[in-house]
C-alpha atoms as a PDB file:
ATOM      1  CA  UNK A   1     -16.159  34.423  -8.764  1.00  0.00           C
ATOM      2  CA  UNK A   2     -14.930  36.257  -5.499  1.00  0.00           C
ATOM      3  CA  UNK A   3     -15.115  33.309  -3.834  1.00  0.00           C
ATOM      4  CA  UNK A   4     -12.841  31.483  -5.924  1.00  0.00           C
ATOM      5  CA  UNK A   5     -10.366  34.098  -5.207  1.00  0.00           C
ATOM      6  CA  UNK A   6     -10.981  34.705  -1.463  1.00  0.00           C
ATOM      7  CA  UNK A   7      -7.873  34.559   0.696  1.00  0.00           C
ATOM      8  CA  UNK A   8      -5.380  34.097  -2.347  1.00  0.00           C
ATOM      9  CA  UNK A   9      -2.589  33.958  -2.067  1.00  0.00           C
ATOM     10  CA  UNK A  10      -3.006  33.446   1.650  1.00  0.00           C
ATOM     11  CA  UNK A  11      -5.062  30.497   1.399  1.00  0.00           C
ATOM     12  CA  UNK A  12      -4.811  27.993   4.584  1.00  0.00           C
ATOM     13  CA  UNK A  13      -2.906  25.133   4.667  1.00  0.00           C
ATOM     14  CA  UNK A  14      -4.720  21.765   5.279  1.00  0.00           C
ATOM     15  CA  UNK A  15      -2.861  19.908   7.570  1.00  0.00           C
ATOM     16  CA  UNK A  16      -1.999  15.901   6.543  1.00  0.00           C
ATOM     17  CA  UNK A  17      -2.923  14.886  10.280  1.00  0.00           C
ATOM     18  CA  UNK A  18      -6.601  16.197   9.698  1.00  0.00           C
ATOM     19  CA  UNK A  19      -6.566  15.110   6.084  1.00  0.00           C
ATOM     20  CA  UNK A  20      -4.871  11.903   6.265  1.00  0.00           C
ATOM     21  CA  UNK A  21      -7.630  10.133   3.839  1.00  0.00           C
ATOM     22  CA  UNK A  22      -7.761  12.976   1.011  1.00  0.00           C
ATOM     23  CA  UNK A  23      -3.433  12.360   0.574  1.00  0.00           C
ATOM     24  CA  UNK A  24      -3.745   8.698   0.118  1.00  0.00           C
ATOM     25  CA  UNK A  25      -1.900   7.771  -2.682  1.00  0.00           C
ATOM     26  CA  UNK A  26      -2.679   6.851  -5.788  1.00  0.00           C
ATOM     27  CA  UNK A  27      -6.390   7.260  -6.293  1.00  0.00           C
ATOM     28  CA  UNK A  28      -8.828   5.019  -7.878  1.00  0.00           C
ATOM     29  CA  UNK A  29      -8.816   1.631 -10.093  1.00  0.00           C
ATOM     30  CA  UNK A  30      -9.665  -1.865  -8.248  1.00  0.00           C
ATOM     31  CA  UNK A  31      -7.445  -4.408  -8.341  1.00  0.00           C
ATOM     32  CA  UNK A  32      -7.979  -7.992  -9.658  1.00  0.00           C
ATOM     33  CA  UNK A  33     -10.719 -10.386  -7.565  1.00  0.00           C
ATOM     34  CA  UNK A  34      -9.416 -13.480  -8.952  1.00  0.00           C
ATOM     35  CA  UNK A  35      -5.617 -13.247 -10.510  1.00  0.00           C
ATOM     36  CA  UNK A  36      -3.829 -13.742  -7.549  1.00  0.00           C
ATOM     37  CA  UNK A  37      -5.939 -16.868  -6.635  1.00  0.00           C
ATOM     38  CA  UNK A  38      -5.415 -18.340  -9.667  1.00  0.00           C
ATOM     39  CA  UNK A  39      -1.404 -17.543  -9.564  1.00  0.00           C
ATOM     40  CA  UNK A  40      -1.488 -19.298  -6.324  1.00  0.00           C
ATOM     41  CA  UNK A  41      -3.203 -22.804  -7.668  1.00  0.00           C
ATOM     42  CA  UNK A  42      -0.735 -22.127 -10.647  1.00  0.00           C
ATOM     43  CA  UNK A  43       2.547 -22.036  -8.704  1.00  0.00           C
ATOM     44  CA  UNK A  44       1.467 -24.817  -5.971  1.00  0.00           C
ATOM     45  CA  UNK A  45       3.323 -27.351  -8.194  1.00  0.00           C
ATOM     46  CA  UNK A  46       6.579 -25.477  -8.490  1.00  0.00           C
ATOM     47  CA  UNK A  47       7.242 -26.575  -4.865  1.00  0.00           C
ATOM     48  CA  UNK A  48       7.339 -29.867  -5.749  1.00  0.00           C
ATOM     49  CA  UNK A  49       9.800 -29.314  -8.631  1.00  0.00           C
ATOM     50  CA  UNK A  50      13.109 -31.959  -7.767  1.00  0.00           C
ATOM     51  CA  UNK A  51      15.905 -29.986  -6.410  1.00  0.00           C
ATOM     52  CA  UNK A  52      18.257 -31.156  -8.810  1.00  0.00           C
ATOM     53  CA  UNK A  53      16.456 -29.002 -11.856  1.00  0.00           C
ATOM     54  CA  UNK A  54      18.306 -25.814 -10.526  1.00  0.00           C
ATOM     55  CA  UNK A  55      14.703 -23.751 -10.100  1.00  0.00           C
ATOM     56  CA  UNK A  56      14.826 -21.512  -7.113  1.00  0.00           C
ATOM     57  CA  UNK A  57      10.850 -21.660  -5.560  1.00  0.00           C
ATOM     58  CA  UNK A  58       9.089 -18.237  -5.928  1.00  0.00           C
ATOM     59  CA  UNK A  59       8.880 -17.036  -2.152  1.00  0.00           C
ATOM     60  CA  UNK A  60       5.437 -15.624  -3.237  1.00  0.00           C
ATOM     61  CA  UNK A  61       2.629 -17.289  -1.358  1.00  0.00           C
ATOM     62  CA  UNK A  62       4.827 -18.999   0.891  1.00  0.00           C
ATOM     63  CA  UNK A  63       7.133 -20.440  -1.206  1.00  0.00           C
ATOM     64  CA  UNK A  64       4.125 -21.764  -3.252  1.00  0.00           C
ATOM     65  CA  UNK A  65       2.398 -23.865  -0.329  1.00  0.00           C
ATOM     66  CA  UNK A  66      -0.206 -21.817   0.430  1.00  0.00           C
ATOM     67  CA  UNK A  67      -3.426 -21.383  -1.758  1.00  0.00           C
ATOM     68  CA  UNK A  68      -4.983 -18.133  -1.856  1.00  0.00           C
ATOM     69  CA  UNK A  69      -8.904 -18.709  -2.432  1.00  0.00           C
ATOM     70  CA  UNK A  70     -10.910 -16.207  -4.541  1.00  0.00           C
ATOM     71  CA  UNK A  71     -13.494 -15.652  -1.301  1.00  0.00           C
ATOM     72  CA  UNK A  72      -9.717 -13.967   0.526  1.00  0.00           C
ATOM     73  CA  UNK A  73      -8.888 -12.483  -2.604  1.00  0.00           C
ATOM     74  CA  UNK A  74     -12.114 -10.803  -3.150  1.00  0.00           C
ATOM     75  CA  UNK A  75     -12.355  -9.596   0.485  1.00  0.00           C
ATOM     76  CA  UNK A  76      -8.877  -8.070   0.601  1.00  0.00           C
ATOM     77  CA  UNK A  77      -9.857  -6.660  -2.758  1.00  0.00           C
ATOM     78  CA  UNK A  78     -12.785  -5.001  -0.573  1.00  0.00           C
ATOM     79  CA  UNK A  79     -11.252  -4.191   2.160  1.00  0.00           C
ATOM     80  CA  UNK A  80      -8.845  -2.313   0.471  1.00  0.00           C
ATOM     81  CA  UNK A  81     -10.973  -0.432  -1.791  1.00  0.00           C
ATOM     82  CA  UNK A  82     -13.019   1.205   1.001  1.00  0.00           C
ATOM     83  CA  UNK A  83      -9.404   2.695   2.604  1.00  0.00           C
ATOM     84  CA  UNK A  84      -8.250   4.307  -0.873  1.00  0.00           C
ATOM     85  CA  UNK A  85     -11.172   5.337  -2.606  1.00  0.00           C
ATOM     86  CA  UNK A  86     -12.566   6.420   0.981  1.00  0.00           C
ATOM     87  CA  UNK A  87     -16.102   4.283   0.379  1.00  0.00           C
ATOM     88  CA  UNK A  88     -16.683   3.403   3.703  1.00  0.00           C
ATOM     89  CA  UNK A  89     -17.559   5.762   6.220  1.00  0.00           C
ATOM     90  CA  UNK A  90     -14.007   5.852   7.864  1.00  0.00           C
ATOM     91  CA  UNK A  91     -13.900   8.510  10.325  1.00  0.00           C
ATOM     92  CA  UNK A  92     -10.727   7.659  12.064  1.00  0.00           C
ATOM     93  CA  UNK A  93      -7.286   6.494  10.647  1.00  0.00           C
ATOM     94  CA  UNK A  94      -7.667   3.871  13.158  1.00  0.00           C
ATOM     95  CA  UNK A  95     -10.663   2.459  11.003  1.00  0.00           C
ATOM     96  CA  UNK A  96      -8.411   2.671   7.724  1.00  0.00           C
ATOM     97  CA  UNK A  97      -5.631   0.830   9.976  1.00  0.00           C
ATOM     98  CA  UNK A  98      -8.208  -2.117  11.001  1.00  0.00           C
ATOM     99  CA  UNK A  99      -9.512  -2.695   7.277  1.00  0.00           C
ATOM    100  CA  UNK A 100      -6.150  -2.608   6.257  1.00  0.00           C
ATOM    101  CA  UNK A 101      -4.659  -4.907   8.124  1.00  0.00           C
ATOM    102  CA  UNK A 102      -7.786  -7.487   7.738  1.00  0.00           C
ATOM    103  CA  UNK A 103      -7.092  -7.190   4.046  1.00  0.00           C
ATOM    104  CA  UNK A 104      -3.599  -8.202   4.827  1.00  0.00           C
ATOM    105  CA  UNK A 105      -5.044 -11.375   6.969  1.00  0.00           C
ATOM    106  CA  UNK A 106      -6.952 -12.043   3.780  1.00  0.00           C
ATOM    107  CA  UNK A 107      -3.828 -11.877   1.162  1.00  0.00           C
ATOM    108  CA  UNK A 108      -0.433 -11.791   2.874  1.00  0.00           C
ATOM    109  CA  UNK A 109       0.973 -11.490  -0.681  1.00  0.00           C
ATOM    110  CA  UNK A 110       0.039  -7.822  -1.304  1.00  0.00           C
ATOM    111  CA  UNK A 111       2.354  -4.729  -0.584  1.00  0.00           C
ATOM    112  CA  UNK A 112       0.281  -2.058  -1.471  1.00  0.00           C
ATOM    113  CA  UNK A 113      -1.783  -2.233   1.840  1.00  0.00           C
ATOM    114  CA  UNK A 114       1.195  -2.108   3.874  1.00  0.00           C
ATOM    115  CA  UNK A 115       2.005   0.599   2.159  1.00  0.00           C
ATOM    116  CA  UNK A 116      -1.067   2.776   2.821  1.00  0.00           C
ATOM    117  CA  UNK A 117      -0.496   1.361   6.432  1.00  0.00           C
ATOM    118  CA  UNK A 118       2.932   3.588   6.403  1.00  0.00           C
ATOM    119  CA  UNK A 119       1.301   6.269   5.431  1.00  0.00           C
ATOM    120  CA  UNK A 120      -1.182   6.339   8.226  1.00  0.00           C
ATOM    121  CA  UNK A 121       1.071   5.764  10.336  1.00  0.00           C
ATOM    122  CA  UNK A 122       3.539   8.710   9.149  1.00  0.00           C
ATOM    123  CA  UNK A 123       1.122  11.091   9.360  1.00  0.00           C
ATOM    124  CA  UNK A 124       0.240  10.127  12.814  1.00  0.00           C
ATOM    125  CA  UNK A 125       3.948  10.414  13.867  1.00  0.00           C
ATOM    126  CA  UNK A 126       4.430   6.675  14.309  1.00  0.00           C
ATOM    127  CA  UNK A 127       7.076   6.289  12.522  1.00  0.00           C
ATOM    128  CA  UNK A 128       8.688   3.051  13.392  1.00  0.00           C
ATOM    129  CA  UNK A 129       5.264   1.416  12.510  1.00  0.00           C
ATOM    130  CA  UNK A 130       5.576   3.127   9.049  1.00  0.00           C
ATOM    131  CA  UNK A 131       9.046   2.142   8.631  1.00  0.00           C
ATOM    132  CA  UNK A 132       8.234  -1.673   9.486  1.00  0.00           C
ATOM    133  CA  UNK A 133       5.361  -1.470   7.209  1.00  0.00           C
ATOM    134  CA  UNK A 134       7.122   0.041   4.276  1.00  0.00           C
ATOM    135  CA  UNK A 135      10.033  -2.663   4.297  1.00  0.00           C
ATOM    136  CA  UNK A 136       7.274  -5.155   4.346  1.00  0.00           C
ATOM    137  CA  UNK A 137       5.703  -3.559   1.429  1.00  0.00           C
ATOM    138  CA  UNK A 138       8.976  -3.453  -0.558  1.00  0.00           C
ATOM    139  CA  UNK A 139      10.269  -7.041   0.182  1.00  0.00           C
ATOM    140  CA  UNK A 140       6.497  -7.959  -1.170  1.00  0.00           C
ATOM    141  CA  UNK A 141       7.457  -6.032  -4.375  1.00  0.00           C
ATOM    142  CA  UNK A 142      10.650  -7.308  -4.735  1.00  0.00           C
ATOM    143  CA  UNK A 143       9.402 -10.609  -4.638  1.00  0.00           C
ATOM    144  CA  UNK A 144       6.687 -10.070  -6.741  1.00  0.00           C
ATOM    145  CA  UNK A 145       8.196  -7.868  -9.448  1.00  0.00           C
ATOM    146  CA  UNK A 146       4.706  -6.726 -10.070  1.00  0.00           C
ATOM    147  CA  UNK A 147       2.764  -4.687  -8.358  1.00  0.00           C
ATOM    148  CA  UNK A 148      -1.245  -5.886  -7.242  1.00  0.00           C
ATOM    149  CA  UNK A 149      -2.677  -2.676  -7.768  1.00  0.00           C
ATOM    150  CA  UNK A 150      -2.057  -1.792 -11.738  1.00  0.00           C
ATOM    151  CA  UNK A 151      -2.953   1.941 -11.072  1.00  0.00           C
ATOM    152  CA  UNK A 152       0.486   2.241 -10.221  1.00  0.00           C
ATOM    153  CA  UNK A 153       3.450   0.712 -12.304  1.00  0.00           C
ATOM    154  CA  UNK A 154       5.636  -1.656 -10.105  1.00  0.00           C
ATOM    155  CA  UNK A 155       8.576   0.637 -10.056  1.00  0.00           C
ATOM    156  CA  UNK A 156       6.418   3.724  -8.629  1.00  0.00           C
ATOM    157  CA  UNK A 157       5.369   1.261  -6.204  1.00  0.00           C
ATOM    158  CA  UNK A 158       8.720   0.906  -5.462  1.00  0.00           C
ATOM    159  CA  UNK A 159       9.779   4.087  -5.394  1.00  0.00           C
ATOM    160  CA  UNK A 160       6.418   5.348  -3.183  1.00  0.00           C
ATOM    161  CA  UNK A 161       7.894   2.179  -0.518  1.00  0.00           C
ATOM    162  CA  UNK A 162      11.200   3.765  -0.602  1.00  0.00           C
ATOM    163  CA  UNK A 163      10.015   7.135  -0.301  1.00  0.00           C
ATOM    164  CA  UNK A 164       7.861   5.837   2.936  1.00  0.00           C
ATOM    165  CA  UNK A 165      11.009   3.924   4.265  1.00  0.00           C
ATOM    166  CA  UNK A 166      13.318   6.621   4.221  1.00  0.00           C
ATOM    167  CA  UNK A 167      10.541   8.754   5.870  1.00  0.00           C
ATOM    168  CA  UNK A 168       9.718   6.447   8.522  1.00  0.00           C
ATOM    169  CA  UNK A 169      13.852   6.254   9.194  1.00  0.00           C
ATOM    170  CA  UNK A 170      14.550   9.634   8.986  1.00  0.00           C
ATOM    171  CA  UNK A 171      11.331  10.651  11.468  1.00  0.00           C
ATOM    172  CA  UNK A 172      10.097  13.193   9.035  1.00  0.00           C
ATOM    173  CA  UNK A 173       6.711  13.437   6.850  1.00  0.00           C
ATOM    174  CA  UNK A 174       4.861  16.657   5.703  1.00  0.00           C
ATOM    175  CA  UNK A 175       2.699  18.298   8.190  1.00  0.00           C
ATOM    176  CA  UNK A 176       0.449  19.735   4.966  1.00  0.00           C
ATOM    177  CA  UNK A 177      -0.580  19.024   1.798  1.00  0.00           C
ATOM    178  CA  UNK A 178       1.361  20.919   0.035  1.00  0.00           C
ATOM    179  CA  UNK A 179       4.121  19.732   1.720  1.00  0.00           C
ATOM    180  CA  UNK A 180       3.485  15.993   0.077  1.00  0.00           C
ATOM    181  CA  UNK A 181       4.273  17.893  -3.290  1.00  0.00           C
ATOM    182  CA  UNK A 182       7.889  17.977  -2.558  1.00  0.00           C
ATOM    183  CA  UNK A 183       8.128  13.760  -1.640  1.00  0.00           C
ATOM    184  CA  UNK A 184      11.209  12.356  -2.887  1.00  0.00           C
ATOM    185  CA  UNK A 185      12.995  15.252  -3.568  1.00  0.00           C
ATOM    186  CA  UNK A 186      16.346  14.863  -4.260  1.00  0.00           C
ATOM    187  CA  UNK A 187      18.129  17.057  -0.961  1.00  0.00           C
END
């Protein structure tokens, strides 16, 4: 039991640089391997609808003219999965940052791994990277108006992006876990 105790309330602080994997956000539940694929074969006709209908084209999946297969969609889906949920053996954030952005080669149409891409990058000080990344991540949601990962409502999606944009702009992120607590605080 003393060892639950020991060094409290002195306890050390774990530094975000050191322990960039254990603050990704939001945890664990997968993501769909075949929804998006199939949105994309479903909206492929609405760029052929006649102009004179009045229906803007989704800008999702390039305005509709690009297919997403299930094969790209299932390896993003992968990809992915081994950065949040810390599966793979990543010992460097520059690991996380190549899976990453080969999930994004996969499926353009996802925010949520530019996302985690901002947050690398904040806690490694780049911030312009992170700021570039999080307005990507946001226009994807705003296009969207869903979010790809359900373990996370669209709006705190939104709201995470936002919180990463304003960091990346302002040149500021936590240098501790605890610090990641106070996030979004209104100042």
């Amino acid at each position: 039991m003393d060892d639950v105790f020991q060094g409290f309330p002195w306890q050390t602080r774990q530094p975000v640089k050191e322990n960039w994997a254990a603050s990704l956000w939001p945890g664990q539940l997968m993501p769909s391997n075949e929804a998006w694929s199939l949105a994309s074969r479903m909206a492929r006709p609405l760029r052929d609808l006649p102009a004179d209908l009045g229906l803007p084209v989704p800008p999702v999946f390039d305005r509709c003219t690009r297919i997403l297969t299930q094969a790209d969609e299932m390896a993003a889906v992968a990809l992915y999965w081994q950065v949040v949920t810390r599966a793979h053996a990543i010992s460097t954030p520059v690991a996380a940052v190549s899976l990453l952005k080969t999930a994004i080669a996969h499926n353009p149409d996802i925010a949520e791994p530019h996302l985690v891409l901002a947050q690398i990058a904040l806690t490694q000080g780049d911030y312009d990277t992170a700021a570039a990344h999080a307005r990507i991540g946001l226009d994807i949601l705003s296009a969207w108006g869903t979010a790809w990962d359900k373990r996370i409502a669209w709006s705190g999606w939104v709201a995470w992006a936002r919180v990463l944009l304003q960091a990346g702009r302002t040149r500021s992120w936590p240098e501790n876990l605890g610090g990641m607590i106070a996030l979004g605080m209104v100042s």
